[in-house]
N, C-alpha and C. Protein backbone atom coordinates (compact mmCIF):
# COMPACT_ATOMS: atom_id res chain seq x y z
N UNK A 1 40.46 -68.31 -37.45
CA UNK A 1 39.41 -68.56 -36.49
C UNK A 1 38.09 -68.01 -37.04
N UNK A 2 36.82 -68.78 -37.02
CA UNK A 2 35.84 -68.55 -37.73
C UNK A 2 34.65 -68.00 -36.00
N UNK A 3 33.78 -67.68 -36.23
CA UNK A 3 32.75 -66.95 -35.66
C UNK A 3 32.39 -68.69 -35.07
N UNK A 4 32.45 -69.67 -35.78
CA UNK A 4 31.90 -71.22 -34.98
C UNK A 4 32.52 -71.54 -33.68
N UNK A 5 33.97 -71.26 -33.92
CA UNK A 5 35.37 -71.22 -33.09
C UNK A 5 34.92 -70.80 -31.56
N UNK A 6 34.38 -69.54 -31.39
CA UNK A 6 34.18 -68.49 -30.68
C UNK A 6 33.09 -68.75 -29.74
N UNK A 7 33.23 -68.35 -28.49
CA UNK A 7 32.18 -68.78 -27.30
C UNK A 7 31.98 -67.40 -26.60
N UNK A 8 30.48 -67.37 -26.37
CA UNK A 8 29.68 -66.23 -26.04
C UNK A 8 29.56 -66.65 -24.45
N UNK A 9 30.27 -65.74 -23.63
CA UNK A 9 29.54 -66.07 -21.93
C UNK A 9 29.60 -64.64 -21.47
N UNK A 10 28.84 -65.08 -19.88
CA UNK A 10 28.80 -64.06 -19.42
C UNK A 10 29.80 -63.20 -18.94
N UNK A 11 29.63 -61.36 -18.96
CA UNK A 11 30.74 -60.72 -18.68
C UNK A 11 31.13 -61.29 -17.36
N UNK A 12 32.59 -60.67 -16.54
CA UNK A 12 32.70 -61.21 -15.43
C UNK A 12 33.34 -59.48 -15.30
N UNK A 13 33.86 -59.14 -13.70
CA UNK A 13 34.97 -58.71 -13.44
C UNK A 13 36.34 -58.73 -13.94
N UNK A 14 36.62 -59.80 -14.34
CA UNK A 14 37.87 -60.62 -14.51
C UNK A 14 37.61 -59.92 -16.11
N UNK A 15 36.88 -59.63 -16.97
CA UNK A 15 36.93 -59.32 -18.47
C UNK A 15 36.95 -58.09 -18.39
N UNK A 16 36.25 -57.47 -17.44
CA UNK A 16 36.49 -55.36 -17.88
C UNK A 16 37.90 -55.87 -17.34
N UNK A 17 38.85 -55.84 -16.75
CA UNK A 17 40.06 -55.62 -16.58
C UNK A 17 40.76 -56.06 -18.05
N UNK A 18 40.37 -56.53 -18.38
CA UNK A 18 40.85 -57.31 -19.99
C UNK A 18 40.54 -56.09 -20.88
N UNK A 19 39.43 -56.09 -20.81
CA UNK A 19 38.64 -55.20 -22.15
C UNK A 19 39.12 -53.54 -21.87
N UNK A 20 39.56 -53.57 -20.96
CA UNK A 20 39.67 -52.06 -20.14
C UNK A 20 41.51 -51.47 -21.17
N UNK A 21 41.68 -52.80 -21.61
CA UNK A 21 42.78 -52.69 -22.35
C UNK A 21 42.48 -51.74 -23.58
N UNK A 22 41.66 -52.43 -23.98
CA UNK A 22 41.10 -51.90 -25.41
C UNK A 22 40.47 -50.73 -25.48
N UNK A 23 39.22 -50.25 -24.42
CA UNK A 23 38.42 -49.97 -24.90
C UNK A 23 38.98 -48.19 -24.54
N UNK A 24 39.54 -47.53 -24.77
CA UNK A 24 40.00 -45.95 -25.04
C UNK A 24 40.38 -45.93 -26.53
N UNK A 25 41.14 -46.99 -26.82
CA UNK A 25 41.66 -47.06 -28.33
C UNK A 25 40.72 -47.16 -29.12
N UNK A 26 39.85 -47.75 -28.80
CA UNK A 26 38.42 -48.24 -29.63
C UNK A 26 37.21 -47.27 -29.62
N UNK A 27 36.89 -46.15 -28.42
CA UNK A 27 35.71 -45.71 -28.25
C UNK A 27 36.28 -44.30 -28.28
N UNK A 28 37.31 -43.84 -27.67
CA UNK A 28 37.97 -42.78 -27.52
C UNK A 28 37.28 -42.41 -26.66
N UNK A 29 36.67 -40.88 -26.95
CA UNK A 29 35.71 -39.75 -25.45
C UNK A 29 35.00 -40.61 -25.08
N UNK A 30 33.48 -41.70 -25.78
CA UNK A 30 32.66 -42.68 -25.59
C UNK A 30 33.01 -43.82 -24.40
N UNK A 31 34.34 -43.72 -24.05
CA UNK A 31 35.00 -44.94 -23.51
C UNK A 31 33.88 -45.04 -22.71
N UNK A 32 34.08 -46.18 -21.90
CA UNK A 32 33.56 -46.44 -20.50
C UNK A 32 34.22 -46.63 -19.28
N UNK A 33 34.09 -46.19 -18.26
CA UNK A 33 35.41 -46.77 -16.92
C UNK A 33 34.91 -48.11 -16.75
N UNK A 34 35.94 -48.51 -16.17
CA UNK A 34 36.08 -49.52 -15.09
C UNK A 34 35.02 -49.56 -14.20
N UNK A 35 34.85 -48.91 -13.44
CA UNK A 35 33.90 -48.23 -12.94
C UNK A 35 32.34 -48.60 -13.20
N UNK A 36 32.48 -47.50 -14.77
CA UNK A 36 31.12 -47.68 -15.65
C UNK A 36 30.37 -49.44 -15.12
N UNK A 37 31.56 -49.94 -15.92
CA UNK A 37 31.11 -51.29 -16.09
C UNK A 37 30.91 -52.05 -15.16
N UNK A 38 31.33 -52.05 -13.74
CA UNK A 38 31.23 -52.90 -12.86
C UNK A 38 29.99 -52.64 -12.69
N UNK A 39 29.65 -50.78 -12.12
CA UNK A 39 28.50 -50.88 -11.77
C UNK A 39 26.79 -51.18 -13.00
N UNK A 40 27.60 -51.58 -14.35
CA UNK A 40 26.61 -52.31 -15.13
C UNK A 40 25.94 -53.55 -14.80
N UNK A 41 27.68 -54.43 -14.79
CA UNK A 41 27.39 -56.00 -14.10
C UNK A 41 26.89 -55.82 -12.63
N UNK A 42 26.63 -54.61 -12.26
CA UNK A 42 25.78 -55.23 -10.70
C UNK A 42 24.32 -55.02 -10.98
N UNK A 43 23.99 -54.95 -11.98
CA UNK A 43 22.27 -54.88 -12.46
C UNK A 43 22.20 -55.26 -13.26
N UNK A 44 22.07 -57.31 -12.67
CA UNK A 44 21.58 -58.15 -13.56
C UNK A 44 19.76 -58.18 -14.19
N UNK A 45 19.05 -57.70 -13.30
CA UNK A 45 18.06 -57.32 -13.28
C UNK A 45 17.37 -56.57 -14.59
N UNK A 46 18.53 -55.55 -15.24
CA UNK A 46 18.31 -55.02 -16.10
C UNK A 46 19.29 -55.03 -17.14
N UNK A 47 19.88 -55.53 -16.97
CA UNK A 47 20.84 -55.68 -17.89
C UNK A 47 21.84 -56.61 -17.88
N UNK A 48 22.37 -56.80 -19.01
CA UNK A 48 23.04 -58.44 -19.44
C UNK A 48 24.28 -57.66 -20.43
N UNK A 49 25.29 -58.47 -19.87
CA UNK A 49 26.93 -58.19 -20.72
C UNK A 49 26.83 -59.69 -20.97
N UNK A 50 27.65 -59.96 -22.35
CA UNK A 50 28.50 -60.73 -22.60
C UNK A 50 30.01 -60.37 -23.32
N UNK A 51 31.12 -61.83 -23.42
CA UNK A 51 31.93 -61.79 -24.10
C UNK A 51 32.34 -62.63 -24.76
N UNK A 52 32.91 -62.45 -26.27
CA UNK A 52 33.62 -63.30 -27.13
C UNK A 52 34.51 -63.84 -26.71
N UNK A 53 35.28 -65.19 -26.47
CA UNK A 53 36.49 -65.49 -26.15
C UNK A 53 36.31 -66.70 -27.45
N UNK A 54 38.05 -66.72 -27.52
CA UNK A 54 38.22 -67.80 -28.55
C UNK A 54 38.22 -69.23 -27.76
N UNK A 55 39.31 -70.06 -27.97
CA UNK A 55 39.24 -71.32 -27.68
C UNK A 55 40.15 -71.64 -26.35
N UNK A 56 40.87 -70.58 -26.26
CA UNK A 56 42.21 -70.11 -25.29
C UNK A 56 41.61 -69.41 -24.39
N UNK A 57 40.37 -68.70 -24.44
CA UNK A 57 39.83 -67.99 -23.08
C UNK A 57 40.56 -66.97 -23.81
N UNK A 58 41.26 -66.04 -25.02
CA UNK A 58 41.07 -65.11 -25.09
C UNK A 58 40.38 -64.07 -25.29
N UNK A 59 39.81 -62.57 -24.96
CA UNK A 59 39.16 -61.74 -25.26
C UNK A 59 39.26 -61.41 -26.61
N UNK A 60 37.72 -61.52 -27.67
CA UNK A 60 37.80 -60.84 -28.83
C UNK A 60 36.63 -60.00 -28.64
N UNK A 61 35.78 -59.95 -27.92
CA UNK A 61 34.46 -59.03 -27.87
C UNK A 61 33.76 -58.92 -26.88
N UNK A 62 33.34 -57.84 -27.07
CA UNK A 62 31.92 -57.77 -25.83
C UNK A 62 30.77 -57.24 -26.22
N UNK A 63 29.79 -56.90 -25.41
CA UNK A 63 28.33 -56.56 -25.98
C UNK A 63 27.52 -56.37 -24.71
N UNK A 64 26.68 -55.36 -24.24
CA UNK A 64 25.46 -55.11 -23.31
C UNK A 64 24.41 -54.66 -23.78
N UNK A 65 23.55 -55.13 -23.08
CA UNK A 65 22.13 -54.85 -23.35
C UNK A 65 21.28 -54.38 -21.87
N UNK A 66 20.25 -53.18 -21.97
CA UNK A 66 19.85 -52.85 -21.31
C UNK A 66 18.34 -53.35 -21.76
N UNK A 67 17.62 -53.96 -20.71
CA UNK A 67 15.81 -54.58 -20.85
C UNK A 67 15.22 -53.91 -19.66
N UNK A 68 14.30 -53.21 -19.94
CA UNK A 68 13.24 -52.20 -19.31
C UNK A 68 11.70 -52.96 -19.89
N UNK A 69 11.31 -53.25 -19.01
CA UNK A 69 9.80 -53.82 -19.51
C UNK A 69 9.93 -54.72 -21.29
N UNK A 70 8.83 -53.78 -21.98
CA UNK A 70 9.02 -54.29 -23.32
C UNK A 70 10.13 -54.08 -24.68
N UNK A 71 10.48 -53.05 -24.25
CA UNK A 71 12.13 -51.80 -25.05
C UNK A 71 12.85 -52.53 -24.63
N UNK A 72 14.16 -52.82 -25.07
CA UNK A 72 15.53 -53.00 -24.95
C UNK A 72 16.51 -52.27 -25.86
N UNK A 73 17.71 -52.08 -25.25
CA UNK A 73 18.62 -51.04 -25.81
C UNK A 73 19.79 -51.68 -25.92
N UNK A 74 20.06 -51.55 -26.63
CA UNK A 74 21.77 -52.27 -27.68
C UNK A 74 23.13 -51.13 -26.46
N UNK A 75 23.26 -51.26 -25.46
CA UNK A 75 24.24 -49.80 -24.81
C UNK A 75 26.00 -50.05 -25.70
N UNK A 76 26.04 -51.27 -25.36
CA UNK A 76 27.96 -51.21 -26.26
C UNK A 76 28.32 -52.72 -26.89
N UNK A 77 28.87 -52.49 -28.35
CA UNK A 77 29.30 -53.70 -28.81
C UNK A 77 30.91 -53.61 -29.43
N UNK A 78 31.72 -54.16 -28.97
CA UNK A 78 33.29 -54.20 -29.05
C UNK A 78 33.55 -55.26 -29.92
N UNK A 79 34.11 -55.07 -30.76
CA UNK A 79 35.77 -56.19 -31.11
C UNK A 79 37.00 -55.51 -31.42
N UNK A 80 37.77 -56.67 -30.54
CA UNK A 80 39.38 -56.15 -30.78
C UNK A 80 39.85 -56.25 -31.80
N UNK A 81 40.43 -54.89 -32.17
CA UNK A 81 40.49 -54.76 -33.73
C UNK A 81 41.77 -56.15 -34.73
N UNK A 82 42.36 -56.63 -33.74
CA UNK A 82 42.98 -58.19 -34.70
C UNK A 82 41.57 -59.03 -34.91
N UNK A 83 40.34 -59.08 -34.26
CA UNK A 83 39.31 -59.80 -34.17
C UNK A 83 38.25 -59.49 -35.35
N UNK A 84 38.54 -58.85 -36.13
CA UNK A 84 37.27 -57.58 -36.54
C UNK A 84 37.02 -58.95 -38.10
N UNK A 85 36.02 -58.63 -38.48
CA UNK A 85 35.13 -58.89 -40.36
C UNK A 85 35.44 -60.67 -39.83
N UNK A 86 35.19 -61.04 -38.63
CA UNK A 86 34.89 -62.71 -38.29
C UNK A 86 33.80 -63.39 -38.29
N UNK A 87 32.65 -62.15 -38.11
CA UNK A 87 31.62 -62.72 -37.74
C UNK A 87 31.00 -62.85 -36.16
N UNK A 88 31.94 -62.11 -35.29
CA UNK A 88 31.91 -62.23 -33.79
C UNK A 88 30.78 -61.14 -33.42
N UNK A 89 30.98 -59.59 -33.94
CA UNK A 89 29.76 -59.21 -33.53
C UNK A 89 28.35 -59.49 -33.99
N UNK A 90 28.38 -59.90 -34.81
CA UNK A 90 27.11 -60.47 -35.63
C UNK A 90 26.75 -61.61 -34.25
N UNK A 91 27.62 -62.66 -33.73
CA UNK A 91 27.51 -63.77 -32.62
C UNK A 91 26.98 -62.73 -31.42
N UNK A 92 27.75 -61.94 -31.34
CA UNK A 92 27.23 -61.20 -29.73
C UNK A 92 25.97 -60.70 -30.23
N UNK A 93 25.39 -59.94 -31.10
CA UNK A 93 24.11 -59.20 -31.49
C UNK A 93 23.53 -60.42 -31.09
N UNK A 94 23.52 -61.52 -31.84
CA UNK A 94 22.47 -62.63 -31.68
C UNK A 94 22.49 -63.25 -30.65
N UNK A 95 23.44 -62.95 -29.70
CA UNK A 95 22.87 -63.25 -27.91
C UNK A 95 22.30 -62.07 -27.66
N UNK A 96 22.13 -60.98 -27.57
CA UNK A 96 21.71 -59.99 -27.18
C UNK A 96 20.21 -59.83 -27.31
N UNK A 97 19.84 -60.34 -28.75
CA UNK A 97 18.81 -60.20 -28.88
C UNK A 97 18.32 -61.38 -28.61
N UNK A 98 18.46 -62.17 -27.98
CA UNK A 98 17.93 -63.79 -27.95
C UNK A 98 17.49 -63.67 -26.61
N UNK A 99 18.50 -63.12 -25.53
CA UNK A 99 18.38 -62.20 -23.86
C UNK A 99 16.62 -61.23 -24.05
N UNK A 100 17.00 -59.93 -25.12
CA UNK A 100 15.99 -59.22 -25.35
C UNK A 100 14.73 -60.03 -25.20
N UNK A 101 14.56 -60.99 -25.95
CA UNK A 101 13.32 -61.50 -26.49
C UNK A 101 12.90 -62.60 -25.06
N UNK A 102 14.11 -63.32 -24.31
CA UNK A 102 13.70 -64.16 -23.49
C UNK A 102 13.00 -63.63 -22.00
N UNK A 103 13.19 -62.36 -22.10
CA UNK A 103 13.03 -61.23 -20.92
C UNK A 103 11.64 -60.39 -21.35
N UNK A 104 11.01 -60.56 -22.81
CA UNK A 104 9.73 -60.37 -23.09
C UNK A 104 9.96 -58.40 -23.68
N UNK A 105 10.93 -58.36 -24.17
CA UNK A 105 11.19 -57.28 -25.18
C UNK A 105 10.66 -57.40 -26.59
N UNK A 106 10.10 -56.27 -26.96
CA UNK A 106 9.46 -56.66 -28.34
C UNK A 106 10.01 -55.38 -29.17
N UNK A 107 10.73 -54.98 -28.61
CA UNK A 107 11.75 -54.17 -29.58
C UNK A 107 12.96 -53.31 -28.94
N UNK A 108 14.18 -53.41 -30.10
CA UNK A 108 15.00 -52.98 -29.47
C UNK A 108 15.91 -52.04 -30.50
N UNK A 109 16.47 -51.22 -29.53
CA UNK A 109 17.05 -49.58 -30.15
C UNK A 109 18.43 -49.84 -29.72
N UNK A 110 19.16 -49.02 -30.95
CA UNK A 110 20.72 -48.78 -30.29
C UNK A 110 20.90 -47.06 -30.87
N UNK A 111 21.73 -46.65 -30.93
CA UNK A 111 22.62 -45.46 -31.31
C UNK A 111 24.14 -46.06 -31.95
N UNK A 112 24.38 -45.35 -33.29
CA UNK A 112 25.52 -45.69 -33.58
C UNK A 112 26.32 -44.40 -33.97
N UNK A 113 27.31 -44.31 -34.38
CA UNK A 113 27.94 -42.60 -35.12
C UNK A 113 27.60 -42.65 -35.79
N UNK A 114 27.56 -41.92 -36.49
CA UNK A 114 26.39 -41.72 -38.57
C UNK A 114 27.86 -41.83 -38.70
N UNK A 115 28.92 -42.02 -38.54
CA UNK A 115 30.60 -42.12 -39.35
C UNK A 115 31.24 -43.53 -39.52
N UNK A 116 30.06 -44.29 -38.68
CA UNK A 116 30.84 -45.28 -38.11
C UNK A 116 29.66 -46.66 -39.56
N UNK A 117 30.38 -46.31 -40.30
CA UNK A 117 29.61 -46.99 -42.10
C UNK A 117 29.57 -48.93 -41.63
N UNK A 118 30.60 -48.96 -40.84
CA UNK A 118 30.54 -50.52 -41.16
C UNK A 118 29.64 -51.41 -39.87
N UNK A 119 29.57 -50.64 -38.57
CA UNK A 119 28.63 -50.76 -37.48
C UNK A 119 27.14 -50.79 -38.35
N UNK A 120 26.84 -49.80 -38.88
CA UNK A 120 25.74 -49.42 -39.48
C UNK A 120 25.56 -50.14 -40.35
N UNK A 121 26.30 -50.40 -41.41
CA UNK A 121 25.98 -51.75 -42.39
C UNK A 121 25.77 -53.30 -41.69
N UNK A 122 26.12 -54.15 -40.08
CA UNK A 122 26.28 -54.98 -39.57
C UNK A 122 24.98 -54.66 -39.23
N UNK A 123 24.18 -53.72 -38.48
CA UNK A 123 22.85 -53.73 -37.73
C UNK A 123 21.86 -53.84 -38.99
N UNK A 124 22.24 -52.92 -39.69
CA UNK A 124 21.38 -53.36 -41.54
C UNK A 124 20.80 -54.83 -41.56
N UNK A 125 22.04 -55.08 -41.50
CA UNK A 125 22.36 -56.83 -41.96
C UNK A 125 21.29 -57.66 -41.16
N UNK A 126 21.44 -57.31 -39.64
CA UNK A 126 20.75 -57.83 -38.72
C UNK A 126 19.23 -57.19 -38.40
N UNK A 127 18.66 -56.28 -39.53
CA UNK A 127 17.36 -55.93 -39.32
C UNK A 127 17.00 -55.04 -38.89
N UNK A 128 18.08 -54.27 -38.38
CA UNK A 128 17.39 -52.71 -38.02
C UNK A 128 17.46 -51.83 -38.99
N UNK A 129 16.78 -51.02 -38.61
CA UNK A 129 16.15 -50.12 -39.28
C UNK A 129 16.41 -48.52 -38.77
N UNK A 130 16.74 -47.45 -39.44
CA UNK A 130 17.07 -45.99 -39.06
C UNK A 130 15.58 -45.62 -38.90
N UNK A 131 15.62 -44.99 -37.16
CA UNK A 131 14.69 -44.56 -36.59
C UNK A 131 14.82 -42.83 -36.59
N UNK A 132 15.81 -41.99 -36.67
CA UNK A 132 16.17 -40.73 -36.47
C UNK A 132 17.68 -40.98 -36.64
N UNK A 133 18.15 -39.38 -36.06
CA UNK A 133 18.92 -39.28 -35.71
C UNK A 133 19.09 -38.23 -34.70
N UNK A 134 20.31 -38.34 -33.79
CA UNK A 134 20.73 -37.56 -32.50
C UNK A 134 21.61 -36.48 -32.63
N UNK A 135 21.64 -35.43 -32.82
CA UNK A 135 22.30 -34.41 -33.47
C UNK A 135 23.47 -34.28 -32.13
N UNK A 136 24.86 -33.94 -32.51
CA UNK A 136 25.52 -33.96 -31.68
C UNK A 136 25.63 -35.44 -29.98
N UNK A 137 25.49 -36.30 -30.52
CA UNK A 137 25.15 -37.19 -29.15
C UNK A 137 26.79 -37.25 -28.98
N UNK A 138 27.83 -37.42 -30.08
CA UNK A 138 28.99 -38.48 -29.69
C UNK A 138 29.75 -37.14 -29.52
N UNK A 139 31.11 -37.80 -29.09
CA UNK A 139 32.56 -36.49 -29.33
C UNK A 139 32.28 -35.24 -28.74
N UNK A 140 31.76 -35.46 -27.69
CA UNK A 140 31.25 -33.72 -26.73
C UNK A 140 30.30 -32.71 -27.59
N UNK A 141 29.65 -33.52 -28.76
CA UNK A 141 28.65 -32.78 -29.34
C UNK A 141 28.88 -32.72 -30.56
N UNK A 142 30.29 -33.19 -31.27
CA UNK A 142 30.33 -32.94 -32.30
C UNK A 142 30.12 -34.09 -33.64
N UNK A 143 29.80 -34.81 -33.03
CA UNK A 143 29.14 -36.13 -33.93
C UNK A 143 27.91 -36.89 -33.47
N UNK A 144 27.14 -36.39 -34.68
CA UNK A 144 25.61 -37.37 -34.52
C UNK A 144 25.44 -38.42 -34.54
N UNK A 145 24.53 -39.46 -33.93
CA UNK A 145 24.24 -40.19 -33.74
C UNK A 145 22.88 -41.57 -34.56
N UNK A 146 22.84 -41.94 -35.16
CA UNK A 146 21.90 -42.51 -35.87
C UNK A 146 21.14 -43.76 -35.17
N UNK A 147 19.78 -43.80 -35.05
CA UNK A 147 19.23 -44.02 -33.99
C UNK A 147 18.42 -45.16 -34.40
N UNK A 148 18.60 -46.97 -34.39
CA UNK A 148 18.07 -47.66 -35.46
C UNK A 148 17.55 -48.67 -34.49
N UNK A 149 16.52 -49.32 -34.66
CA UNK A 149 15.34 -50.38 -34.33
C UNK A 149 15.31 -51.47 -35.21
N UNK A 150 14.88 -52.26 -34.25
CA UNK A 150 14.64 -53.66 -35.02
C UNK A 150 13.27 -54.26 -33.76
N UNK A 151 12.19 -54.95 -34.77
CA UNK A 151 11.26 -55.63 -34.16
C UNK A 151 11.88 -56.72 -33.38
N UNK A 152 11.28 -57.33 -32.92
CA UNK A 152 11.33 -58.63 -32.02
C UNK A 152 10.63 -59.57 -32.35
């Protein structure tokens, strides 16, 4: 299955119960609840989820974005790790930022782990740029955070 394969829509309810599968294995302490996320998807206003599904309506990814005036913020990007080096988060980034820009954002920030080499090489790829870093942000303090921008 190639990244062409793959269809970007909006999160629902019906997908954190899906993704809720994954996402402890994947984020560990970082996770997000159930919870978290619903009360994300109830502020469409400011923010926009999507998800990867293949051709079957299965879950391979997700992605949110938070838009505040002209800033926008990258908050979480997932793939299930059978899903991973497809080309799918590269697909969700480029809705994300397509949202960013249609909502009148002219730049946008994420946070990644300074450990996490291959996240950080994908946002590279896609134009951001290392803005700082967050000393202690991840793991209850014990992993920094690298703090990268991209124009609009």
């Amino acid at each position: 299955m190639s990244a062409e394969t793959v269809a970007v829509v909006p999160m629902t309810t019906d997908h954190v119960d899906v993704l809720m599968r994954y996402e402890k294995d994947m984020f560990g302490s970082e996770a997000w609840t159930r919870a978290g996320y619903r009360a994300e998807l109830a502020d469409p206003r400011h923010r926009s989820y999507v998800v990867a599904e293949d051709d079957r309506g299965d879950l391979l990814g997700w992605a949110g974005i938070l838009i505040a005036g002209d800033q926008a913020e990258i908050l979480t990007v997932g793939v299930v790790p059978g899903a991973r080096r497809r080309g799918i988060a590269t697909k969700l980034l480029d809705v994300l930022v397509q949202r960013a820009r249609e909502r009148g954002a002219r730049e946008l920030l994420l946070e990644v782990r300074v450990d996490n080499d291959p996240a950080q090489r994908l946002y590279e790829r896609e134009g951001f740029a290392v803005l700082g870093r967050r000393r202690g942000y991840y793991a209850n303090g014990r992993v920094d955070a690298v703090v990268m921008r991209r124009e609009l």
